[in-house]
Protein backbone atom coordinates (compact mmCIF):
# COMPACT_ATOMS: atom_id res chain seq x y z
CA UNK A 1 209.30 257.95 133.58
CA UNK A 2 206.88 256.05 131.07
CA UNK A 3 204.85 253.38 131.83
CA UNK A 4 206.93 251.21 129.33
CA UNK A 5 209.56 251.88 131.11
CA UNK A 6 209.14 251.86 134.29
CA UNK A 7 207.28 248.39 133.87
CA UNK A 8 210.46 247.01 132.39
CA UNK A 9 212.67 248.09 135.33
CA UNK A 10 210.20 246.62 137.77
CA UNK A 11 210.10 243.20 136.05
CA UNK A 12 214.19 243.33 136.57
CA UNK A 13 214.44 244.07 139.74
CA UNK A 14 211.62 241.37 140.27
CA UNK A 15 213.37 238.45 138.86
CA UNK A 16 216.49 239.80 140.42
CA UNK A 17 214.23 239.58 143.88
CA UNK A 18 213.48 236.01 142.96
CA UNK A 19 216.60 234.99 142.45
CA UNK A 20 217.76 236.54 146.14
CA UNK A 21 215.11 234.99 147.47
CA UNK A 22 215.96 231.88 146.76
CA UNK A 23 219.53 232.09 147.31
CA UNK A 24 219.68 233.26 150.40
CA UNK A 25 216.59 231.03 151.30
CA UNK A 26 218.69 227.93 150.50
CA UNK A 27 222.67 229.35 151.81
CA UNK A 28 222.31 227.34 155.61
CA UNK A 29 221.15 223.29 153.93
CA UNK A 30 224.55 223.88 151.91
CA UNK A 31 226.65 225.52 154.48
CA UNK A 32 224.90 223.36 157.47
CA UNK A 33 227.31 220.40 155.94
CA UNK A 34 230.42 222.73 156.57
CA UNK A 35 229.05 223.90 160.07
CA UNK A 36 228.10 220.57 161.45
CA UNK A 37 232.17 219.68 160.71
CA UNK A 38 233.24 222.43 162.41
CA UNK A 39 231.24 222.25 165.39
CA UNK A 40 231.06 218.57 165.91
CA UNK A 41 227.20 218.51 165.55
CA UNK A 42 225.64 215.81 163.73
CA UNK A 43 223.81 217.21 160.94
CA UNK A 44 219.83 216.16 162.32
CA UNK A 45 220.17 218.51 164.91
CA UNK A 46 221.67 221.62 163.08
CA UNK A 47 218.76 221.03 160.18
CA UNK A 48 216.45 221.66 162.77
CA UNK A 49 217.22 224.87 163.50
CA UNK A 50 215.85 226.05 160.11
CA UNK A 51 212.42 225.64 161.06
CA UNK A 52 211.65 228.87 161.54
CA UNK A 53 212.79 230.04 158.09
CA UNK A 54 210.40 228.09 156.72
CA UNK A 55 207.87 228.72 158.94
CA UNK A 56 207.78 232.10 158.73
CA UNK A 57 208.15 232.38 155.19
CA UNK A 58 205.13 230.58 154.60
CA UNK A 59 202.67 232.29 157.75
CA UNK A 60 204.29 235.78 156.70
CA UNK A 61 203.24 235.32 152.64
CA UNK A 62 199.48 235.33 154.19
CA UNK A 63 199.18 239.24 155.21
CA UNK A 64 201.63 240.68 152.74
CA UNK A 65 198.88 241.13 150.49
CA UNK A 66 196.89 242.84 153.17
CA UNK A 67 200.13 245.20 154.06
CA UNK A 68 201.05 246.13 150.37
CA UNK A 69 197.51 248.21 149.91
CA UNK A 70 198.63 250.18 152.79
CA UNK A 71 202.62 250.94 152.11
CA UNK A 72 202.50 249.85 148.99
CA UNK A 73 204.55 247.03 146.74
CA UNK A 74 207.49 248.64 145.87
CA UNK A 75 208.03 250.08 149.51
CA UNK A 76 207.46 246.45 150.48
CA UNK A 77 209.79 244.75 147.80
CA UNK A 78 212.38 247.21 149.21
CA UNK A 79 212.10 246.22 152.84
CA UNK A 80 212.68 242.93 151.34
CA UNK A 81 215.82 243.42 149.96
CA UNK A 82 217.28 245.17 152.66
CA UNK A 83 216.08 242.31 155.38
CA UNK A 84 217.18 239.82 153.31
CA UNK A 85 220.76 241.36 153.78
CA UNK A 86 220.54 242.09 157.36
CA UNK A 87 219.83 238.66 158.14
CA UNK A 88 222.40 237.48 156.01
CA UNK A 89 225.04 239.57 157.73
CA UNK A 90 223.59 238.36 161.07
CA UNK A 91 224.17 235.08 160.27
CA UNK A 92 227.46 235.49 159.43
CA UNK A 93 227.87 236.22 163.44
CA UNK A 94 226.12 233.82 164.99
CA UNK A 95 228.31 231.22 167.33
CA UNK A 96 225.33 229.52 168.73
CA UNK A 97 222.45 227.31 168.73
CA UNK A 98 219.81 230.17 169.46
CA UNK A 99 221.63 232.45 167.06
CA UNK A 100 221.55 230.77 164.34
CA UNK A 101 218.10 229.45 164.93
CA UNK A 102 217.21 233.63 165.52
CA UNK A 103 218.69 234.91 162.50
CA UNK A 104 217.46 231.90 160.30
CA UNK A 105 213.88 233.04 161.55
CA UNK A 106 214.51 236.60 161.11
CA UNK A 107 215.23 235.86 157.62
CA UNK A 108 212.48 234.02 156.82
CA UNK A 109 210.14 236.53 157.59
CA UNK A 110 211.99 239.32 155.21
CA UNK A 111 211.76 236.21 152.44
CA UNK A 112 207.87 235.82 152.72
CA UNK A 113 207.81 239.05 151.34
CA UNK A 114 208.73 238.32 147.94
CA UNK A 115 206.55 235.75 146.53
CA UNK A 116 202.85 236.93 147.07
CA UNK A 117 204.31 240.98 146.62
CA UNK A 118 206.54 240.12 143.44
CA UNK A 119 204.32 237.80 141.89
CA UNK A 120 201.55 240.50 141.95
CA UNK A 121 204.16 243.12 140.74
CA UNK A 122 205.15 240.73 137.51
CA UNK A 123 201.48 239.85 136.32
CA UNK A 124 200.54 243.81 136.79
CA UNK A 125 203.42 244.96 134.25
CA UNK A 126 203.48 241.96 131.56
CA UNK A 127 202.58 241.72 128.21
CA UNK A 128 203.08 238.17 127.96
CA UNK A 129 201.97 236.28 130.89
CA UNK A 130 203.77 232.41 129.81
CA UNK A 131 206.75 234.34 129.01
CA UNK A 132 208.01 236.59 131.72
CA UNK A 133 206.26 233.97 134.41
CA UNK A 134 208.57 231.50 132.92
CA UNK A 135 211.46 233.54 132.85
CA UNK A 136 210.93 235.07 136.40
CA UNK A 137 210.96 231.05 137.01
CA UNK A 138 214.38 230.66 135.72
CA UNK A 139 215.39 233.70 137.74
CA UNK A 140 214.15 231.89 141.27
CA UNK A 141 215.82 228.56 140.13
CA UNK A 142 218.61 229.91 139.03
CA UNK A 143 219.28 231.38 142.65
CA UNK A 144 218.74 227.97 144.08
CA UNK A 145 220.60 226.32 141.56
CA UNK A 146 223.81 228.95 142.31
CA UNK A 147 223.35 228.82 146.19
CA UNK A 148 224.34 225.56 146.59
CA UNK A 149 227.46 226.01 144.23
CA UNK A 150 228.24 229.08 145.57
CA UNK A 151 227.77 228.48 149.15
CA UNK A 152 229.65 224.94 148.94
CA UNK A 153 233.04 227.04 147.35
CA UNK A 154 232.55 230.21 149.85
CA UNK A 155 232.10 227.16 152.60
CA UNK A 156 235.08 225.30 151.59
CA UNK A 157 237.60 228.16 150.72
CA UNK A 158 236.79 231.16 153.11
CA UNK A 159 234.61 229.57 155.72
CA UNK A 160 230.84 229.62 155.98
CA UNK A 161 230.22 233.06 157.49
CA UNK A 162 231.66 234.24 154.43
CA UNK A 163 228.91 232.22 152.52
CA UNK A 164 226.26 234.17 154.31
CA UNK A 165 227.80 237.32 154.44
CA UNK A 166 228.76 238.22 150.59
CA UNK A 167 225.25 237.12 150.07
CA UNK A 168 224.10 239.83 152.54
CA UNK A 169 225.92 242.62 151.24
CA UNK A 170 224.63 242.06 147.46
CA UNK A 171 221.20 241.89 148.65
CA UNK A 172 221.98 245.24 150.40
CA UNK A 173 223.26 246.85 147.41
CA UNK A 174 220.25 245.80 145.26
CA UNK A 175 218.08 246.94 147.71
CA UNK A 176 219.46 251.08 146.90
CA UNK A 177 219.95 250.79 143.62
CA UNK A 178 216.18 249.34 143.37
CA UNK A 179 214.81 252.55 146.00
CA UNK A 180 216.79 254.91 143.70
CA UNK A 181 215.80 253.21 140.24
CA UNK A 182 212.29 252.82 141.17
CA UNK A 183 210.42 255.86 143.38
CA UNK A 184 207.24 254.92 141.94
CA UNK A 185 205.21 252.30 143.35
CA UNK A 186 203.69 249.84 140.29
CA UNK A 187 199.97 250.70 141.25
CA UNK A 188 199.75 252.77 137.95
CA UNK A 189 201.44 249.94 135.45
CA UNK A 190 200.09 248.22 133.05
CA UNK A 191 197.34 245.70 132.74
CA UNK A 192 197.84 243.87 129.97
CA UNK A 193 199.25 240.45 130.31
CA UNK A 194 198.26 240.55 133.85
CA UNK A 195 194.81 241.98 133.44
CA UNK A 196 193.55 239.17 130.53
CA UNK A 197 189.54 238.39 131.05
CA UNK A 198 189.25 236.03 133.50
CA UNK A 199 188.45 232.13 132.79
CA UNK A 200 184.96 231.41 134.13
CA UNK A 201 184.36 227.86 135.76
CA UNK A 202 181.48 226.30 136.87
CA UNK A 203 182.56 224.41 140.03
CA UNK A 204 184.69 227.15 141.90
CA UNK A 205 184.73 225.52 144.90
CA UNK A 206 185.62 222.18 144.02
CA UNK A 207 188.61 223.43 142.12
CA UNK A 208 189.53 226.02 145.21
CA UNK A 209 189.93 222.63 146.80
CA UNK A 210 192.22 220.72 144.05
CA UNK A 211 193.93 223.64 143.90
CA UNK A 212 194.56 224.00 147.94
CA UNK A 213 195.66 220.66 148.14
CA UNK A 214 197.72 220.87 145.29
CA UNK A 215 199.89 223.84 146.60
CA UNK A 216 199.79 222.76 150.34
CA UNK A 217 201.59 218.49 149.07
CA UNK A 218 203.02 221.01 146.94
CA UNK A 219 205.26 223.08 149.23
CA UNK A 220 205.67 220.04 151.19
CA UNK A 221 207.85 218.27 148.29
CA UNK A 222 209.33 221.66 147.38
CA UNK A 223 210.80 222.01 150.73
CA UNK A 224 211.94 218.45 151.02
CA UNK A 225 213.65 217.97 148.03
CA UNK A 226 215.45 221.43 147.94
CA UNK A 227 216.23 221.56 150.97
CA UNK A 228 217.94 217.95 151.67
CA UNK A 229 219.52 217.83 147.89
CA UNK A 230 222.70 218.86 149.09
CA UNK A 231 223.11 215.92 151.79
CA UNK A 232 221.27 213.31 149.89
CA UNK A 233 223.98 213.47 146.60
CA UNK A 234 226.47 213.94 150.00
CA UNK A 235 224.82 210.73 151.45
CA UNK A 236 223.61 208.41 148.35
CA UNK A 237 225.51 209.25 145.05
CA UNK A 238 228.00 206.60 146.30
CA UNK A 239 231.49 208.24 145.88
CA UNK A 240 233.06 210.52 148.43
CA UNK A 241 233.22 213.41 146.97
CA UNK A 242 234.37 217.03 148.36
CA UNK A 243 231.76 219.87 149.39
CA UNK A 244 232.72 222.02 146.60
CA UNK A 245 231.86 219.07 143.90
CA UNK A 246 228.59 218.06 145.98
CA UNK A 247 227.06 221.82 145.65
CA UNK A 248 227.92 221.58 142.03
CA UNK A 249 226.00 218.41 141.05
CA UNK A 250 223.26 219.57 143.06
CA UNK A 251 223.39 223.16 140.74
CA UNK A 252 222.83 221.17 137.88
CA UNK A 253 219.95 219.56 139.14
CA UNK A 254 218.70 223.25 139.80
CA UNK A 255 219.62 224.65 136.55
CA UNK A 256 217.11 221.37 134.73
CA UNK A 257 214.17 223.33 136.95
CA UNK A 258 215.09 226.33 135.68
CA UNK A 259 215.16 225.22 131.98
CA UNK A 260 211.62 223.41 132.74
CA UNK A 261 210.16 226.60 133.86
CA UNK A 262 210.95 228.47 130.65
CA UNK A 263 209.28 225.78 128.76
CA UNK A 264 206.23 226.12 131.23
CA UNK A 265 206.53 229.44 130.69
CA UNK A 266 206.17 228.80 126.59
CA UNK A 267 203.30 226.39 127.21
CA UNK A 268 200.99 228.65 129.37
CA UNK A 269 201.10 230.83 126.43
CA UNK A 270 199.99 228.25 124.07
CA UNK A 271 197.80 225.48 125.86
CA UNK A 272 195.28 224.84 128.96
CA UNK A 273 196.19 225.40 132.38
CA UNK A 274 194.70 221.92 133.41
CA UNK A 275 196.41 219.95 130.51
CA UNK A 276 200.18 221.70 131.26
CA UNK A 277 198.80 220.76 134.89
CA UNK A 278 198.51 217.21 134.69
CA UNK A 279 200.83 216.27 132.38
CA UNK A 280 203.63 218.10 134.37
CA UNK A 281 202.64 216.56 137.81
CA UNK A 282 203.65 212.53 136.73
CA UNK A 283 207.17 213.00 137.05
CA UNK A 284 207.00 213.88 140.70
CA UNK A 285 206.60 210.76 142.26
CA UNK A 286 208.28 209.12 139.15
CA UNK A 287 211.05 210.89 140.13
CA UNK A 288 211.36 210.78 144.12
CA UNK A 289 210.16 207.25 143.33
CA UNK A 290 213.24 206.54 141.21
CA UNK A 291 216.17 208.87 143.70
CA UNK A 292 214.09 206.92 146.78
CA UNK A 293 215.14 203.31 145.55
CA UNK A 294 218.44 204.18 143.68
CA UNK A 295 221.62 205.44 143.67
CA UNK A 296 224.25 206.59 141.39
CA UNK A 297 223.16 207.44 138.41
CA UNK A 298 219.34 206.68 138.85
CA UNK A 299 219.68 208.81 141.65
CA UNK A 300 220.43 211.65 139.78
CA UNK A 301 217.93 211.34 137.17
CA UNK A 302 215.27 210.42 139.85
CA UNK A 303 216.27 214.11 141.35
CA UNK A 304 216.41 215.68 138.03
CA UNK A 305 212.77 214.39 137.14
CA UNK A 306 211.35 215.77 139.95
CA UNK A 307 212.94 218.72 140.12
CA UNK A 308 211.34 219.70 136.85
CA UNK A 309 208.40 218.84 137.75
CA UNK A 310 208.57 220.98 141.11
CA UNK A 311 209.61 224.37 139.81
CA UNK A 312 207.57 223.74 136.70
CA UNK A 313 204.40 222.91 138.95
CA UNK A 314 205.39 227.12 140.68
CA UNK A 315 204.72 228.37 137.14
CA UNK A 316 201.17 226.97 136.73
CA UNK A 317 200.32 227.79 139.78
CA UNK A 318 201.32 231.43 139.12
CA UNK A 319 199.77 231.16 136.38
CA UNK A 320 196.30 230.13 137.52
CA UNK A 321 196.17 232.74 139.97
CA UNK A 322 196.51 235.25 136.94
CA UNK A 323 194.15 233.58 134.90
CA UNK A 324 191.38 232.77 137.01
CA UNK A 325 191.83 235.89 139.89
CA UNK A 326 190.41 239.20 139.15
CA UNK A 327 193.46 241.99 138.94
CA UNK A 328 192.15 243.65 142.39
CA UNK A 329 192.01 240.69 144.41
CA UNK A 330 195.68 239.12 143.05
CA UNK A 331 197.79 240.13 145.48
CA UNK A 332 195.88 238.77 148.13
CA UNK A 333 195.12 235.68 146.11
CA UNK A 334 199.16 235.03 145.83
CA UNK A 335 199.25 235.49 149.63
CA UNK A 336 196.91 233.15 150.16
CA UNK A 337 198.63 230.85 147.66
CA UNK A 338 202.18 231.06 149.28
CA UNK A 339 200.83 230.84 152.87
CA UNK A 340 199.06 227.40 151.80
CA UNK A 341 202.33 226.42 150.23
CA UNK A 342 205.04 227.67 152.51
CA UNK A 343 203.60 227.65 155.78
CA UNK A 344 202.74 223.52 155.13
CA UNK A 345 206.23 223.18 154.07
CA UNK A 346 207.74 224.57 157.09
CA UNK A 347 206.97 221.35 158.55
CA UNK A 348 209.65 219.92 155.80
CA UNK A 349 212.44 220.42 157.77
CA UNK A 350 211.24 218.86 161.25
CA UNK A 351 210.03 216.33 158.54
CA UNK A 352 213.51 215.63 157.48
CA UNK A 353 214.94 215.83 160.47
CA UNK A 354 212.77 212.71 161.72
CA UNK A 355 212.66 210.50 158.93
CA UNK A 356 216.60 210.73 157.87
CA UNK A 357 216.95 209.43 161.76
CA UNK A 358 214.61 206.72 161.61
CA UNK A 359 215.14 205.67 157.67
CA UNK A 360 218.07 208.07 156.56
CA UNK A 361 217.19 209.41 152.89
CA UNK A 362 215.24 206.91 151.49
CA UNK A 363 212.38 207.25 154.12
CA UNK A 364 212.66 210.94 152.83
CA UNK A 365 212.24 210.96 149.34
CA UNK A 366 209.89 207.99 150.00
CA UNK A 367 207.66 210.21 151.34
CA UNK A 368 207.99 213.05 149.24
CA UNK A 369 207.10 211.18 146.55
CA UNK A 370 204.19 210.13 148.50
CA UNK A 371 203.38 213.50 148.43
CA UNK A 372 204.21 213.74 144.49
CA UNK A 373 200.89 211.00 143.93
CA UNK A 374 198.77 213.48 145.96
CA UNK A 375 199.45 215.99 143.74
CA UNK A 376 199.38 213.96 140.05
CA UNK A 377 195.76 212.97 141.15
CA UNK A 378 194.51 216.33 142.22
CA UNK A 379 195.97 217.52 138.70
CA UNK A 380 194.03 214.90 137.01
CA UNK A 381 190.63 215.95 139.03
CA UNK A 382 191.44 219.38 137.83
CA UNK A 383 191.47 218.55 134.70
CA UNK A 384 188.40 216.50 134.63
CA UNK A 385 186.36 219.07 136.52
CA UNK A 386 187.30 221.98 133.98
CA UNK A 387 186.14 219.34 131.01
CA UNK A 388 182.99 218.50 132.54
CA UNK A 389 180.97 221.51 131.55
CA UNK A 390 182.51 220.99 127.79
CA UNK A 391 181.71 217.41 127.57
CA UNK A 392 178.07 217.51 128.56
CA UNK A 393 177.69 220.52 126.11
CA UNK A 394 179.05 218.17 123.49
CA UNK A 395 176.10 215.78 124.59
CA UNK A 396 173.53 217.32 124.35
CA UNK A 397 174.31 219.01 120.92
């Protein structure tokens, strides 16, 4: 097998992986709605037992890095898919409290796998680093955007163990065909889009930091807002609507973060990292500003704003791991990167949990968009930092 090719075939099964990932990631906030009817259990309580997921899937991202110089990426990406299933399945049995609060853990830590080991895989085997990181983009939102669609239909028409367990059994399948399609691990593909000189700055550690906060209020409004879309159209949209409908609208919120991350994936291509940066990051708290105080309508494009602003903020922070990372160190670097932003975030859904019973939503997205400022000004001290050096050579010429 060529390098061509087998680069290709890896950047497939990668997206595919992101798009799993995602889904599966993102079944129980959709299908919690359905459960908490059947079971009689008010829907604060049943939220909570997601904590692990996200727990684990951000303290797990941390030593994948580590792991995939001694079994390898592809062996790793693998394990992925077929834990991913497992879970799945599992969940699909679970009739209790501790069950599903088991299963949802165990499946968290298969998910951590993909981020820091597929993101290294994409940026090794690219030609075109905006392009295929904005593409793998749409792939991830794409699976969020479908899992609460999907999972609200399964929910409503089969039951929700179905919604869990069809999921399982693709992620199953993928994981052969991916085994049989790719033996080789990536270690020999190419370098090119991935392996671009890196940028050299002149205050490393004061960007580290802008950067570190950045992800960490980062993966905090991730978390929040994907996670509690379903219920807060459910909640605040003001018109009863049925589950099936509910999971729709909130796909089409998705599918606006999906078409934002192809055009971040254009822009990398063509302008700064700092300038996407910062101009991306003021529709956060615009946005959870706007769903916080309205409803309706307002709501909708509140949640729409900042949706594209939250998977487009994933791309550029892809992206300045492959720009500014040397190729040997990346895979660790996009460990660290996911640990700071998904291990933070696991605190979303506790987070949740306590302000929707103390303020309902708009205590939520109140916060979130709290969050959203945090990250707007650490984009704008990026920037500045990065034009420093430029400026004062412009002075003194």
């Amino acid at each position: 097998m060529t390098h061509d090719v087998l680069s290709r075939r890896t950047i497939v099964f990668v997206n595919i992986a992101h798009a799993l990932d995602h889904f599966v990631i993102l079944i129980y906030p959709t299908a919690v709605i359905a459960i908490a009817a059947q079971r009689g259990v008010d829907y604060a309580t049943l939220i909570g037992l997601a904590t692990g997921t996200f727990v684990a899937f951000g303290l797990l991202s941390l030593p994948m890095g580590w792991l995939a110089e001694r079994f390898g990426r592809r062996n790793l990406l693998a394990a992925f898919f077929l834990g991913c299933g497992a879970s799945c399945l599992g969940m699909a049995t679970a009739n209790s409290d501790i069950a599903f609060a088991l299963w949802l853990t165990v499946l968290g830590v298969f998910a951590a796998i993909y981020h820091p080991i597929g993101s290294a895989m994409l940026v090794s085997h690219t030609t075109r680093l905006g392009r295929d990181l904005g593409w793998n983009g749409v792939w991830g939102n794409l699976g969020a955007a479908s899992a609460s669609g999907v999972t609200a239909f399964l929910a409503a028409s089969l039951g929700w163990p179905i919604a869990f367990a069809l999921p399982g059994v693709v992620c199953l399948a993928m994981g052969a065909l991916f085994m049989s399609r790719v033996p080789a691990d990536e270690g020999g593909g190419r370098k090119a889009g991935g392996g671009e000189a890196v940028i050299p700055v002149s205050r490393p550690v004061i960007l580290l930091v802008l950067f570190a906060v950045a992800i960490v209020t980062g993966g905090l409004t991730f978390n929040i807002t994907t996670i509690a879309l379903p219920k807060v159209i459910d909640e605040r949209l003001g018109l009863d609507l049925p589950l099936a409908m509910i999971g729709s609208l909130a796909t089409v919120v998705f599918v606006v973060g999906a078409l934002t991350q192809l055009l971040m994936g254009r822009l990398v291509d063509r302008y700064t990292l700092p300038a996407i940066f910062a101009g991306l990051s003021v529709l956060q708290p615009l946005g959870l500003g706007l769903a916080a105080w309205g409803s309706g309508i307002v709501l909708l494009l509140g949640l729409t704003l900042a949706m594209a602003a939250i998977y487009g903020q994933v791309v550029i922070n892809d992206a300045m791991v492959a720009r500014y990372v040397p190729p040997s160190h990346r895979a660790k670097a996009y460990s660290v990167r996911y640990f700071l932003g998904y291990t933070t975030s696991g605190f979303a859904v506790p987070l949740i949990a306590l302000l929707h019973g103390q303020g309902g939503f708009p205590a939520v997205l109140a916060t979130a968009a709290g969050f959203g400022a945090v990250i707007f000004g650490c984009a704008l001290a990026f920037f500045a930092v990065t034009h420093m050096p430029r400026a004062a050579e412009a002075a003194a010429e």
